[in-house]
Protein backbone atom coordinates (compact mmCIF):
# COMPACT_ATOMS: atom_id res chain seq x y z
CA UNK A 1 20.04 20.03 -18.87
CA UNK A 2 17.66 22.56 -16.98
CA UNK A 3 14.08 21.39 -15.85
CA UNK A 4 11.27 23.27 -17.13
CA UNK A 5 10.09 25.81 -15.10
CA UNK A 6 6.54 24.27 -13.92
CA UNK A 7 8.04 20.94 -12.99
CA UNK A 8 7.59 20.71 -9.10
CA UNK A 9 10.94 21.88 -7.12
CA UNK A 10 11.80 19.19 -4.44
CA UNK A 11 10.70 20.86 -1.51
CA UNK A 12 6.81 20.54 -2.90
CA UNK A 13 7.48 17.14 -3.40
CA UNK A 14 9.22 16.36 -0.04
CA UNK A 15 7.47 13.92 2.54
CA UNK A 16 4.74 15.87 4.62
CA UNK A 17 4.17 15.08 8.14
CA UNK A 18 0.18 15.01 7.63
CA UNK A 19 0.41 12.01 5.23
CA UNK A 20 0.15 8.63 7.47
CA UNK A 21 2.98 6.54 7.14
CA UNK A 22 2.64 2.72 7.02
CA UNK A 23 4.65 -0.42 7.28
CA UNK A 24 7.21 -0.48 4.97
CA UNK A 25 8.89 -3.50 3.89
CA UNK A 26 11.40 -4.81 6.75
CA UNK A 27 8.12 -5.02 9.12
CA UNK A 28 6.00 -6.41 6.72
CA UNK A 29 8.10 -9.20 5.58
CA UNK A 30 8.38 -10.02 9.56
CA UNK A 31 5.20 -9.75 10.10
CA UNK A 32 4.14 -12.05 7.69
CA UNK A 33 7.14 -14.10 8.13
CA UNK A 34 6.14 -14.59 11.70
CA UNK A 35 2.84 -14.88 11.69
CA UNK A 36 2.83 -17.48 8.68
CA UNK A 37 5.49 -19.65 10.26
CA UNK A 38 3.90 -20.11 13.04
CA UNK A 39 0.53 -21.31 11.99
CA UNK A 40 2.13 -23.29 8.86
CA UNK A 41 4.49 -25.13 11.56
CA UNK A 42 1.56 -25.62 13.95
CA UNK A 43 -0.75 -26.96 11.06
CA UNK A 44 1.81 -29.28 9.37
CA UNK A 45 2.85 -30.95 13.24
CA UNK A 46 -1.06 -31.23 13.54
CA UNK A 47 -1.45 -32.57 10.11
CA UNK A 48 1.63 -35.46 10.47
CA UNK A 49 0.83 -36.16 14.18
CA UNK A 50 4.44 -34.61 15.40
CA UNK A 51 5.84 -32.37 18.17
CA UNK A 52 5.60 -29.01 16.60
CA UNK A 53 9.68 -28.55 17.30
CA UNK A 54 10.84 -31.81 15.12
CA UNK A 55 12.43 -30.85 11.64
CA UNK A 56 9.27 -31.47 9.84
CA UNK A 57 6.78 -28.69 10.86
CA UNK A 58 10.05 -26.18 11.70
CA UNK A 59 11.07 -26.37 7.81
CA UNK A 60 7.88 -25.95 6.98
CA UNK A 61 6.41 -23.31 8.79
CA UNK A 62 10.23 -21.42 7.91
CA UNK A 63 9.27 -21.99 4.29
CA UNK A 64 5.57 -20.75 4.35
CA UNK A 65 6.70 -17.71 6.62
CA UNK A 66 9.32 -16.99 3.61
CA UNK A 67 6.64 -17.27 1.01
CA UNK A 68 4.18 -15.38 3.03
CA UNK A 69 6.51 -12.55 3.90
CA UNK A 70 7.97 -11.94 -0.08
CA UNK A 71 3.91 -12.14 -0.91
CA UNK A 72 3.14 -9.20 2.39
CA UNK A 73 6.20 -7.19 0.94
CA UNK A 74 4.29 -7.32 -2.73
CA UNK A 75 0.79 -6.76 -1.97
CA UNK A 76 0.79 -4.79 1.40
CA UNK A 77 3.70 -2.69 1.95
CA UNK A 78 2.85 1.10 2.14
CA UNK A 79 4.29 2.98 -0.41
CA UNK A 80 4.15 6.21 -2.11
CA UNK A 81 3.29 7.75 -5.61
CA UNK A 82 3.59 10.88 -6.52
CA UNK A 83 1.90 12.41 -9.75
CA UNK A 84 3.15 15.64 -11.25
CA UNK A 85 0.17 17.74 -12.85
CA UNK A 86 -0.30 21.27 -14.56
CA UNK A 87 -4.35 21.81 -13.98
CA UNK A 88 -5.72 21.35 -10.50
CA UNK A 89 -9.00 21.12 -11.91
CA UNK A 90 -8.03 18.24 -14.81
CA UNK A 91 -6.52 16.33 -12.12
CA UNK A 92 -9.48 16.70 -9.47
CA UNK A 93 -11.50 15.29 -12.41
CA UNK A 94 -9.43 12.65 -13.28
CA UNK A 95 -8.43 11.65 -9.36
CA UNK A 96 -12.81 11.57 -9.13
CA UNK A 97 -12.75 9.39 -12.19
CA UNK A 98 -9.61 6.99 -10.75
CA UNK A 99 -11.41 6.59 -7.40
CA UNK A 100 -14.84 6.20 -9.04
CA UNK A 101 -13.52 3.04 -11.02
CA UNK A 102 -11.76 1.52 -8.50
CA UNK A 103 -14.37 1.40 -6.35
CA UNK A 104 -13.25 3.86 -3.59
CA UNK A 105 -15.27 7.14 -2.27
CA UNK A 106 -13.62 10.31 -0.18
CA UNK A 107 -14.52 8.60 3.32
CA UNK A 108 -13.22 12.24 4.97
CA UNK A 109 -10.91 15.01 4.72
CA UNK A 110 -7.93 16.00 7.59
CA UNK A 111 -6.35 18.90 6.89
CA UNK A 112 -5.11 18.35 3.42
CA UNK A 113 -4.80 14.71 3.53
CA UNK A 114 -7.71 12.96 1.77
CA UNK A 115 -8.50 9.20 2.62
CA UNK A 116 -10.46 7.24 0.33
CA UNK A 117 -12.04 3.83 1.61
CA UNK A 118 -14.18 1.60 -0.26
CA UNK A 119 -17.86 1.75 0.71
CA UNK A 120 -18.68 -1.92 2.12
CA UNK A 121 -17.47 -4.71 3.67
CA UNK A 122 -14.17 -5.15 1.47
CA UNK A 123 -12.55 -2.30 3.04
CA UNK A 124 -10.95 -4.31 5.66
CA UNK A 125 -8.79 -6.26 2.76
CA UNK A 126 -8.20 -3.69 0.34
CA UNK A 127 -7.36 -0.92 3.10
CA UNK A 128 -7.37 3.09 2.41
CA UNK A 129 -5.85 5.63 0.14
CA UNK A 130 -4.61 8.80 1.24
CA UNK A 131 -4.26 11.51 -1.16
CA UNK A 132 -2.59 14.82 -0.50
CA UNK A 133 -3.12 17.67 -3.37
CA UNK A 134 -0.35 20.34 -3.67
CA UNK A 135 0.63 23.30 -6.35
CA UNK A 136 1.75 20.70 -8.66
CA UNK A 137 1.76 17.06 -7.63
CA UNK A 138 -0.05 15.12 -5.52
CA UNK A 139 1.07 12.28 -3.22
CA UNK A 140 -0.64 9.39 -2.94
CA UNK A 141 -0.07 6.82 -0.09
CA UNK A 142 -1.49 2.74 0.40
CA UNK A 143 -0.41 -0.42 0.22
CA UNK A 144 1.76 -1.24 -2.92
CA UNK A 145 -1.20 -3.21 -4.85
CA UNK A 146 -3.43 0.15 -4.64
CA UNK A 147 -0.35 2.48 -5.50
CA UNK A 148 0.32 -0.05 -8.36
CA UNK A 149 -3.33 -0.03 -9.61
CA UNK A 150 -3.55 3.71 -9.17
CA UNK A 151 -0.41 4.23 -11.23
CA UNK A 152 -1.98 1.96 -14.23
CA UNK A 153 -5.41 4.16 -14.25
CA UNK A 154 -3.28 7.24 -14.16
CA UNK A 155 -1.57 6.74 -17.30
CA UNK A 156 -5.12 5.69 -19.11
């Protein structure tokens, strides 16, 4: 089986050290792990009137940090997409169009990374998206619920 010969050679789509890089999954899943445990066990030794180190509040904040951290490793892990394309132009267009609809505007250009944030307040829970065009894919990288919802308006 040969690949046709405009299909992008692994070298365009290798990782390029202008696109930011953000947590991936072991952190996250600590992070929220952590984080969660520790309020859930402080909250549910608050809530039953116990020392925060009996078996009560320990299993529970364990079990909320679980929960928390599978949720984190879901919703906010950063991951990658990248999107093969023939016309630079088409996809400009229809990366406009994707942006447009999800609510996102080009906040600024670095080189040839492009970061998209959304306009108001909500852009401190839905975080950015940073796009980087080459000859014949472009990478996008976020947090997995962006990548995901970017991936679904692609293929529209």
């Amino acid at each position: 089986m040969s690949k046709p010969s405009d299909a992008p050679s692994p070298a365009e789509l290798a990782w390029d050290k202008e696109l930011p890089t953000g947590p991936g999954a072991s952190f996250t899943f600590l992070y929220y792990l952590v984080t969660a445990g520790v309020i859930t066990n402080l909250f549910t030794a608050r809530l039953y009137g116990v020392s925060a180190v009996t078996l009560l509040p320990e299993v529970a904040g364990l079990a909320g940090g679980v929960i928390a951290g599978l949720l984190g490793i879901f919703f906010n892990r950063s991951q990658t997409l990248t999107v093969p394309f023939t016309s630079k132009k088409q996809f400009r267009r229809l990366l406009n169009d994707v942006m447009t609809s999800m609510g996102y505007a080009l906040e600024e250009t670095s080189g040839t990374v492009e970061r998209y944030q959304k306009p108001n307040a909500s852009r401190w829970f839905t975080g950015d998206i940073f796009v980087q065009q080459r000859d014949k894919a472009a990478v996008f990288v976020s947090r997995a619920s962006n990548i995901r919802t970017v991936a679904r308006q692609l293929k529209k």
